[in-house]
N, C-alpha and C. Protein backbone atom coordinates (compact mmCIF):
# COMPACT_ATOMS: atom_id res chain seq x y z
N UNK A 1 34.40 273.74 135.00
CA UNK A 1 34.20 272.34 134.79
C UNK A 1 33.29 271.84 135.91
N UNK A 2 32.38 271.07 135.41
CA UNK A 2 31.25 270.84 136.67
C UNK A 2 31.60 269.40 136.76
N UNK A 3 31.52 268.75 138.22
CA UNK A 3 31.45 267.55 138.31
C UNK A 3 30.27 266.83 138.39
N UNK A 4 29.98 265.47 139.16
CA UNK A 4 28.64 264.82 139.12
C UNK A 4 27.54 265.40 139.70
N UNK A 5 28.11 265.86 141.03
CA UNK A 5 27.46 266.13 141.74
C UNK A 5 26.36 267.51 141.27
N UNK A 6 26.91 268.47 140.46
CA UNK A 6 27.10 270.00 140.26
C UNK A 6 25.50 268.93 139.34
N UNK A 7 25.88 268.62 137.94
CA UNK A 7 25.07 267.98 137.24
C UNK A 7 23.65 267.15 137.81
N UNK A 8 24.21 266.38 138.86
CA UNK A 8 22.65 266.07 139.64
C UNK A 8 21.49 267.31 140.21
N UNK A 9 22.14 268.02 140.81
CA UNK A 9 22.27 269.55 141.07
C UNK A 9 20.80 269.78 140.38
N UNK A 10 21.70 270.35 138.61
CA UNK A 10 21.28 270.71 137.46
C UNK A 10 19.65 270.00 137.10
N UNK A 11 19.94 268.76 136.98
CA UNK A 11 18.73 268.18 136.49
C UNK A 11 17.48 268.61 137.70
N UNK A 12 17.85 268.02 138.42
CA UNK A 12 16.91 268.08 139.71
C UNK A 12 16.36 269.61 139.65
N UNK A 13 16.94 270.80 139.23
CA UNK A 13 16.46 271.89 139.14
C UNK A 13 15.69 272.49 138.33
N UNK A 14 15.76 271.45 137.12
CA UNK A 14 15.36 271.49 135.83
C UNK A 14 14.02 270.58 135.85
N UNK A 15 13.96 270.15 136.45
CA UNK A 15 12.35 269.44 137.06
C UNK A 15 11.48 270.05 137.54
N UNK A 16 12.18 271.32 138.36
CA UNK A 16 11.00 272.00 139.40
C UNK A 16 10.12 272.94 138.37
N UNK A 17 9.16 272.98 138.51
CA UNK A 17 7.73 273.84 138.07
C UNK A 17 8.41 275.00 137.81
N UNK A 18 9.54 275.51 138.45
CA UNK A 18 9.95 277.31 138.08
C UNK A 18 11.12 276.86 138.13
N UNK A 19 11.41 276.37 137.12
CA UNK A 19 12.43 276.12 136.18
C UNK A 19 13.18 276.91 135.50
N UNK A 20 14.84 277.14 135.74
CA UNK A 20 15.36 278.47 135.63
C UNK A 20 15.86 277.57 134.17
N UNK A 21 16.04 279.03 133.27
CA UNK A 21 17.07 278.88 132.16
C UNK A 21 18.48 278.23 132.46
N UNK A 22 18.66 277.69 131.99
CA UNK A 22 20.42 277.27 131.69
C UNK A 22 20.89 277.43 130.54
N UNK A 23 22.25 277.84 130.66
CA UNK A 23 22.56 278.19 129.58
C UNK A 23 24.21 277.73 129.33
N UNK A 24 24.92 276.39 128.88
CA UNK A 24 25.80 276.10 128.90
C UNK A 24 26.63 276.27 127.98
N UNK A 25 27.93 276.44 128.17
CA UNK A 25 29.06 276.37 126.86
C UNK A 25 29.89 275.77 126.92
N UNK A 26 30.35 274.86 125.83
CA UNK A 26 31.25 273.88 125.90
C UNK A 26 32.21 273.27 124.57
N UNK A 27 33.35 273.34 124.41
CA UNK A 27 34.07 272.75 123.20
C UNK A 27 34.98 271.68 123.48
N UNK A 28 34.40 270.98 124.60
CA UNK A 28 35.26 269.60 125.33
C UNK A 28 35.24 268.37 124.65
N UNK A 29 34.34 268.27 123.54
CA UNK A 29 34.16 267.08 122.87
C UNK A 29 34.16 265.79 123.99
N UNK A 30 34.61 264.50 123.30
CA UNK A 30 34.37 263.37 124.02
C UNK A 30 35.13 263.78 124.89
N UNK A 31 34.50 263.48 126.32
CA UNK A 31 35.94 264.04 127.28
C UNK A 31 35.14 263.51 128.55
N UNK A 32 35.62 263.10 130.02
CA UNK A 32 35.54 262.48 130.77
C UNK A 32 34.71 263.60 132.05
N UNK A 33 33.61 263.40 132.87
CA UNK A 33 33.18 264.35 134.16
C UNK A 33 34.44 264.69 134.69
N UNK A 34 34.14 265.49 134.92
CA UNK A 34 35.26 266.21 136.95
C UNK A 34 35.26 265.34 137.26
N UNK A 35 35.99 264.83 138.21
CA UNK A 35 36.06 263.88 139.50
C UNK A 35 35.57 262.87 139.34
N UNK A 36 35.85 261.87 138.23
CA UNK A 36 34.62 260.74 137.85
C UNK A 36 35.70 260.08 137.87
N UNK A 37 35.76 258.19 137.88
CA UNK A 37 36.87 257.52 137.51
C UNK A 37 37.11 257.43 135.81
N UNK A 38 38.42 258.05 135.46
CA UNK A 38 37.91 257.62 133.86
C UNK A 38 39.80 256.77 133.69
N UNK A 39 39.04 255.97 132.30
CA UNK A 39 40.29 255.19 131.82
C UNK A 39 40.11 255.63 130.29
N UNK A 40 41.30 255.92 129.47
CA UNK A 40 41.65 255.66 127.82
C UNK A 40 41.05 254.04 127.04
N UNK A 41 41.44 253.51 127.90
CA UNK A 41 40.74 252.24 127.12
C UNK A 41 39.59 251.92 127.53
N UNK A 42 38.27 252.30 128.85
CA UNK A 42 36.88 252.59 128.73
C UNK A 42 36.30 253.74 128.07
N UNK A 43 35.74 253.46 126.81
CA UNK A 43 35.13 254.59 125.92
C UNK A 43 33.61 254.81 126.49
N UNK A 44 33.15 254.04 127.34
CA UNK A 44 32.07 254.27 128.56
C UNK A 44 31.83 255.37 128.94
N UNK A 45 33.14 255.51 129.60
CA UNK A 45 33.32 256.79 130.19
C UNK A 45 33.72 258.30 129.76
N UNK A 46 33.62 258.52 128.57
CA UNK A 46 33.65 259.27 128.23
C UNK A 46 32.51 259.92 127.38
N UNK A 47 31.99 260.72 127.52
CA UNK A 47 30.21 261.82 127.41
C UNK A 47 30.83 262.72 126.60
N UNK A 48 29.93 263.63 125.66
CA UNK A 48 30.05 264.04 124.21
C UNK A 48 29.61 265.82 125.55
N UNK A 49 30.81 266.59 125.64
CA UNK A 49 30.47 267.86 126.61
C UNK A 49 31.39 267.09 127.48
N UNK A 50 31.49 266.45 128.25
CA UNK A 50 31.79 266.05 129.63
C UNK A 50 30.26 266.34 130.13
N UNK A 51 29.22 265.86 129.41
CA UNK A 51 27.89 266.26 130.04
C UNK A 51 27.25 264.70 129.73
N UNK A 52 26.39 264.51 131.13
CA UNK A 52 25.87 263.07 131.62
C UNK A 52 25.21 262.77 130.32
N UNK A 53 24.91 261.87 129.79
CA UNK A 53 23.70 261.55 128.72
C UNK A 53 22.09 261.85 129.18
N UNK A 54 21.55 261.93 130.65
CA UNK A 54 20.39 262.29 130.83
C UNK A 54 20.59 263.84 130.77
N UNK A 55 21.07 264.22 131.23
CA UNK A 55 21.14 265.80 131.07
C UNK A 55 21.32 266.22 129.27
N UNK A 56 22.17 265.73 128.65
CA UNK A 56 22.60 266.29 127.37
C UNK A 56 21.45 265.65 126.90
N UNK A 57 20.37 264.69 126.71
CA UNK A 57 19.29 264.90 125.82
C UNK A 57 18.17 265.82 126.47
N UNK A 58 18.51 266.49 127.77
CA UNK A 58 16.95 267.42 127.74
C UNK A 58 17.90 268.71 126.58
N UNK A 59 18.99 269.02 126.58
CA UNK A 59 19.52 270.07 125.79
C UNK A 59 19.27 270.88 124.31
N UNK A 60 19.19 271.61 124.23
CA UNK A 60 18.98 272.61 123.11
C UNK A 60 20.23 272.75 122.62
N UNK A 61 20.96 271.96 121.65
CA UNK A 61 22.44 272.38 120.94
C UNK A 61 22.47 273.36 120.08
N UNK A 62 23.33 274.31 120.48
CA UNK A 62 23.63 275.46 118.55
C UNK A 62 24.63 275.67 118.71
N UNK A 63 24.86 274.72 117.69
CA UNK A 63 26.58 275.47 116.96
C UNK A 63 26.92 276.80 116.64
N UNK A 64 27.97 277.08 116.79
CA UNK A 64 28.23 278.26 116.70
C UNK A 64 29.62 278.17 115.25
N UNK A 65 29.73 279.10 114.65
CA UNK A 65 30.96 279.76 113.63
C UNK A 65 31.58 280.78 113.39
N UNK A 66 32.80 280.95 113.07
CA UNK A 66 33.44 282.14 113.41
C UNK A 66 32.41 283.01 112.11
N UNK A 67 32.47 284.29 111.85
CA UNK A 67 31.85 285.23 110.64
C UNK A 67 32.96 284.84 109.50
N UNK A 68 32.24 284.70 108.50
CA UNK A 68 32.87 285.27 106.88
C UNK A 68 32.95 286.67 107.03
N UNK A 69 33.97 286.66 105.80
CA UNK A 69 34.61 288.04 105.54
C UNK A 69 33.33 288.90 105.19
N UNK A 70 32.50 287.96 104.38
CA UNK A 70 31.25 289.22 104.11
C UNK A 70 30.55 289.30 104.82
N UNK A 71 30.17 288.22 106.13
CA UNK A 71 29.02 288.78 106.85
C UNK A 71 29.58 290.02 107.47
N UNK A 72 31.06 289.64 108.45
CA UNK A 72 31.57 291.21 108.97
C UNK A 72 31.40 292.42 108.09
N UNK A 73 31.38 292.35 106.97
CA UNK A 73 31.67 293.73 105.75
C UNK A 73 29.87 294.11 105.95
N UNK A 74 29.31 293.45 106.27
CA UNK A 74 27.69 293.71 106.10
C UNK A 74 27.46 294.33 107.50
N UNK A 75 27.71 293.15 108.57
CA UNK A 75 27.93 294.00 110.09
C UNK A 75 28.28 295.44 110.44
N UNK A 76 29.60 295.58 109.56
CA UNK A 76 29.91 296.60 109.81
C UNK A 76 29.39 297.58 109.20
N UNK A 77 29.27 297.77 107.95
CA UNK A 77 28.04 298.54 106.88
C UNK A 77 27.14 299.12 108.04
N UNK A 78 26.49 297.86 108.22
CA UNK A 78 25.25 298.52 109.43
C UNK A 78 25.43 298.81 110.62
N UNK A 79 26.68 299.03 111.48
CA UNK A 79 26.72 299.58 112.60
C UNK A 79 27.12 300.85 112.21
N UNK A 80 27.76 300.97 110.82
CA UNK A 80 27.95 302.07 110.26
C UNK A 80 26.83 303.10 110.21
N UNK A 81 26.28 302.78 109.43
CA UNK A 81 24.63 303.25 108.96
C UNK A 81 23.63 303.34 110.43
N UNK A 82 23.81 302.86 111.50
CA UNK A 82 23.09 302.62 112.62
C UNK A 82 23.61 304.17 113.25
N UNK A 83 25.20 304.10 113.83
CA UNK A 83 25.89 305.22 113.66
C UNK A 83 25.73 306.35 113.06
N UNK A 84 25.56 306.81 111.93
CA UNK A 84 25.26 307.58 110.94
C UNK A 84 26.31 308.32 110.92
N UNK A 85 27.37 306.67 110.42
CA UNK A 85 29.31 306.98 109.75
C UNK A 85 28.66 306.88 108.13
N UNK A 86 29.26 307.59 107.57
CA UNK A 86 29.74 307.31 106.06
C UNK A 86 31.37 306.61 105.85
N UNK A 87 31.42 305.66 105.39
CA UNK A 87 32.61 304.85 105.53
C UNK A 87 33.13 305.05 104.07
N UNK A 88 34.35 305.48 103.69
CA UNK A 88 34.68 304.76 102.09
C UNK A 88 35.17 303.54 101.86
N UNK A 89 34.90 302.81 100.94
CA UNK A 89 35.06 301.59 100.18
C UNK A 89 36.64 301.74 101.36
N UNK A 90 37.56 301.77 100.89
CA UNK A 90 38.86 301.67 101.69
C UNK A 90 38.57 301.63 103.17
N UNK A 91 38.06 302.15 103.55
CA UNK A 91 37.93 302.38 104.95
C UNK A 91 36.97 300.69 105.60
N UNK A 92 36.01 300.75 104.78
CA UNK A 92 35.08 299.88 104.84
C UNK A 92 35.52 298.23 104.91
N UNK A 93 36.64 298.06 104.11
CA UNK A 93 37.32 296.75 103.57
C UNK A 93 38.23 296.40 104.74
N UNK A 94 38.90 297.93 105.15
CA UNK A 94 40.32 297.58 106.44
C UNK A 94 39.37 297.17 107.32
N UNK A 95 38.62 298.02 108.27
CA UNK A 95 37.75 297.52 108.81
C UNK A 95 37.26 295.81 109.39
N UNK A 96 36.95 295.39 108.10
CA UNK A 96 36.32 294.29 108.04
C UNK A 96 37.22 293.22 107.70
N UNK A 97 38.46 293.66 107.22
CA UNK A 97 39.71 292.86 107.41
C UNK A 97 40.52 293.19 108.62
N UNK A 98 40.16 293.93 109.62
CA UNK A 98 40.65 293.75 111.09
C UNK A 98 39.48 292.45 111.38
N UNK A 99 38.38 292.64 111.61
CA UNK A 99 37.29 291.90 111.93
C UNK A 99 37.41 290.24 111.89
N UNK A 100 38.09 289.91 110.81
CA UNK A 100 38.20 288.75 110.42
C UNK A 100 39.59 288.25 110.65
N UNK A 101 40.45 289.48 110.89
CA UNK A 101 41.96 288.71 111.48
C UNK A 101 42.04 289.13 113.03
N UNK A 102 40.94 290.27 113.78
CA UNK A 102 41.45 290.17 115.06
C UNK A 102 39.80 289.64 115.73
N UNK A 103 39.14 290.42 115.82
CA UNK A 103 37.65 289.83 116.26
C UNK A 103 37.07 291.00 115.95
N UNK A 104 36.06 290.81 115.57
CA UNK A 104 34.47 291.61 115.19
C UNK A 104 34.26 292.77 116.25
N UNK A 105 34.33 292.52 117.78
CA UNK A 105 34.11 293.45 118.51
C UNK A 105 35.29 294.94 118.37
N UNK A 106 36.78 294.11 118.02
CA UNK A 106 37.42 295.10 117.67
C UNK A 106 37.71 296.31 116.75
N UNK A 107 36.79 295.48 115.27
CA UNK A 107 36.97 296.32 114.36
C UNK A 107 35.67 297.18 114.37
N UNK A 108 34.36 296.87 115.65
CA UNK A 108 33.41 298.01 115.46
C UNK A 108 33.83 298.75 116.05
N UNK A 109 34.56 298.50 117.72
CA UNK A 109 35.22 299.41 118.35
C UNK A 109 35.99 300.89 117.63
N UNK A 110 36.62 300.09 116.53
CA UNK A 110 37.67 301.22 115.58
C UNK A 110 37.02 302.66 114.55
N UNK A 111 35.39 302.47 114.90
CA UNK A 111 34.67 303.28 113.77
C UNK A 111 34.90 304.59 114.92
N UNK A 112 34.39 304.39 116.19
CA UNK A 112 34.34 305.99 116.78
C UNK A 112 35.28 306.50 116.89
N UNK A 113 36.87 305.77 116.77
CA UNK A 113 37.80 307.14 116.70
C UNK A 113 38.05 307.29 115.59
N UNK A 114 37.80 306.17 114.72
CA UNK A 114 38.17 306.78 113.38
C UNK A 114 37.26 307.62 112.65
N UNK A 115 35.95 307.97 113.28
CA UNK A 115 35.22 309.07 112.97
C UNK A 115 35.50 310.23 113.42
N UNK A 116 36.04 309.75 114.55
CA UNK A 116 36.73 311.69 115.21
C UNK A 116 37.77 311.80 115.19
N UNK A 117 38.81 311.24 114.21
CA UNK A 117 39.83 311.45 113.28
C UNK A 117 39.40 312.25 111.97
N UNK A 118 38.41 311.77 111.37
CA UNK A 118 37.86 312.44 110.28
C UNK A 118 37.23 313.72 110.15
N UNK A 119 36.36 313.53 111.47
CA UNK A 119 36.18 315.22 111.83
C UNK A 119 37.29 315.95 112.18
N UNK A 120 38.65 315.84 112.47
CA UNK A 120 39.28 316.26 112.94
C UNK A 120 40.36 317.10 111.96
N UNK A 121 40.17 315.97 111.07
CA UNK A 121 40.91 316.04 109.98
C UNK A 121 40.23 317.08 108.97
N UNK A 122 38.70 317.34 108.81
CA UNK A 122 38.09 318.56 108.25
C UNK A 122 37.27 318.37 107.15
N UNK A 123 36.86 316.94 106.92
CA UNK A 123 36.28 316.41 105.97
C UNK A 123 35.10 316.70 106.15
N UNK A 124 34.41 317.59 105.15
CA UNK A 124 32.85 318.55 105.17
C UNK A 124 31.90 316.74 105.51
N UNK A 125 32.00 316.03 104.63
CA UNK A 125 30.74 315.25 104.69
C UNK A 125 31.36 313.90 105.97
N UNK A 126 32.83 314.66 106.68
CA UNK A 126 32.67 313.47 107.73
C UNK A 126 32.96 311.81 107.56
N UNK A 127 33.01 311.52 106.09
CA UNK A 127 34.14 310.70 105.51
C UNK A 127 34.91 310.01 105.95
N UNK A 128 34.82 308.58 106.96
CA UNK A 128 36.39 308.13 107.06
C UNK A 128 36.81 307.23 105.91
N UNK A 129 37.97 307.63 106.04
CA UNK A 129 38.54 307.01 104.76
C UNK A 129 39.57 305.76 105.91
N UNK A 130 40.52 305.08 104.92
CA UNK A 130 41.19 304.35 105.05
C UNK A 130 42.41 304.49 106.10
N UNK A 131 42.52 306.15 105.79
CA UNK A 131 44.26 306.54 106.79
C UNK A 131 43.20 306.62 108.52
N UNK A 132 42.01 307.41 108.43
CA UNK A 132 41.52 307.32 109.77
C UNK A 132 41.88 305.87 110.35
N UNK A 133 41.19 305.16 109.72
CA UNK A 133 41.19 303.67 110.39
C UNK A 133 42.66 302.85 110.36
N UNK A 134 43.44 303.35 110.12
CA UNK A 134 45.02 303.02 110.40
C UNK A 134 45.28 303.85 111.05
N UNK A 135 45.34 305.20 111.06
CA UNK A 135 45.81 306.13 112.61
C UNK A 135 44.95 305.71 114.10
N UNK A 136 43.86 304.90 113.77
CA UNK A 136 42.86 304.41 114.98
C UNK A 136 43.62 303.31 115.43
N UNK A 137 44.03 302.33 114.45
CA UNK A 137 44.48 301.00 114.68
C UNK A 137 45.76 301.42 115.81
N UNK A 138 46.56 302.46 115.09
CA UNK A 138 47.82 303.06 115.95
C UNK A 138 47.75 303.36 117.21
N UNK A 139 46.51 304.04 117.23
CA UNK A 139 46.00 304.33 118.72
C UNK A 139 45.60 303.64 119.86
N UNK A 140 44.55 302.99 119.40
CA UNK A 140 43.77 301.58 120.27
C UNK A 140 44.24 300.55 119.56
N UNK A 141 45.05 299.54 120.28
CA UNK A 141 45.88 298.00 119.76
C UNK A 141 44.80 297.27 120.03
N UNK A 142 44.68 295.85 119.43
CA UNK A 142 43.81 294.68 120.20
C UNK A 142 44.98 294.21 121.17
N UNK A 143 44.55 292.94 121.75
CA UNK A 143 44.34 292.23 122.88
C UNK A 143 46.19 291.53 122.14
N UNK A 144 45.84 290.78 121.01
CA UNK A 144 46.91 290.13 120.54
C UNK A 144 48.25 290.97 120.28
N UNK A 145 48.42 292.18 119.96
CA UNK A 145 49.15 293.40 120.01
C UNK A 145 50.05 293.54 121.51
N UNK A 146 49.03 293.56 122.21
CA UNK A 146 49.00 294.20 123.69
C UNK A 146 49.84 292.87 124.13
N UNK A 147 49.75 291.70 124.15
CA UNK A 147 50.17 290.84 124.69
C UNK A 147 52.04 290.73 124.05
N UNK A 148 52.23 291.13 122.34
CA UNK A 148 53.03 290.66 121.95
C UNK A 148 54.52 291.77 122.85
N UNK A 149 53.43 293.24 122.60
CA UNK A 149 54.13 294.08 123.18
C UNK A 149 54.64 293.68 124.57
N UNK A 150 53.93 293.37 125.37
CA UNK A 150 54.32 293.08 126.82
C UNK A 150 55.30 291.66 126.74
N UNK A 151 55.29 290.66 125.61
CA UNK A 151 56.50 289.36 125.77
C UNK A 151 57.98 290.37 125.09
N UNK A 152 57.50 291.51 124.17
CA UNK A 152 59.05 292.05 123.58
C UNK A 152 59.45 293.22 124.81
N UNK A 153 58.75 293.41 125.72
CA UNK A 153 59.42 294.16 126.68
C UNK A 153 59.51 293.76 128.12
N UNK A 154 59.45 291.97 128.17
CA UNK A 154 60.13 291.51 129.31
C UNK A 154 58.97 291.44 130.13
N UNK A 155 57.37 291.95 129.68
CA UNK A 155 56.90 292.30 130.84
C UNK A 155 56.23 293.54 131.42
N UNK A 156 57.33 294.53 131.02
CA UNK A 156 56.84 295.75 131.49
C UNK A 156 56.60 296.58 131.14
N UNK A 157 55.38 295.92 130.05
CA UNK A 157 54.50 297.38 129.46
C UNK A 157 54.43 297.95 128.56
N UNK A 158 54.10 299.04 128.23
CA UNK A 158 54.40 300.19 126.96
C UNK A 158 55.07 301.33 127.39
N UNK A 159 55.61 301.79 128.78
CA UNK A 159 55.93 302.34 129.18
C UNK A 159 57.66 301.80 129.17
């Protein structure tokens, strides 16, 4: 959270001839500076970011959105194909329905062991199917897993 000062900072830097990139992120909506006086009943004081109005019009805004189910199914297709995995339809769908219920980074994460599950398993053309990518899931948990495990054991672990 930056206050006024941080923001005067900012602009003033953003003036000079060698002018660095900035690159901000923010989902604060109407919301009040750091360290500024703010009141509920002055709507004054409250800036669209917690970012000054001279600063937020030099800005470049892009929204951002979580993926559809099909862009991930396409994503993954092609990290597939980038890879040079052959995925089956089953395999392809779990996948991309981890993607969309845990995050995208997790379900590309899940192709390399579930490819050397498949080799493992003896499949001539290398094939993951559907059980690879559920014996992977078994193996490597996400983040939300990991956490639930550690509140049902007090704390301490998987061990």
């Amino acid at each position: 959270m930056l206050d006024l000062e941080s923001f005067t900072y900012l602009s003033r830097a953003l003036e000079s001839s060698i002018s660095p990139i900035v690159i901000l992120a923010s989902n604060r909506g109407l919301t009040s500076i750091h360290n500024t006086p703010s009141s509920p009943a002055d709507p004054s004081l409250l800036f669209a970011h917690g970012i000054p109005p001279d600063l937020l019009s030099r800005l470049l805004i892009v929204p951002t959105h979580p993926y559809t189910a099909p862009e991930i199914t396409t994503i993954v297709s092609l990290r597939a194909k980038t890879e040079g995995l052959t995925l089956s339809d089953g395999a392809l769908q779990r996948i991309a329905q981890k993607g969309a219920d845990v995050s995208l980074r997790y379900a590309l994460q899940l192709l390399a062991p579930a490819s050397v599950l498949a080799r493992v398993a003896g499949r001539t053309a290398g094939e993951v199917e559907s059980a690879d990518v559920e014996e992977a899931e078994g193996l490597f948990i996400d983040a939300g897993r990991s956490a639930d495990v550690l509140r049902a054991n007090g704390g301490k672990g998987f061990l």
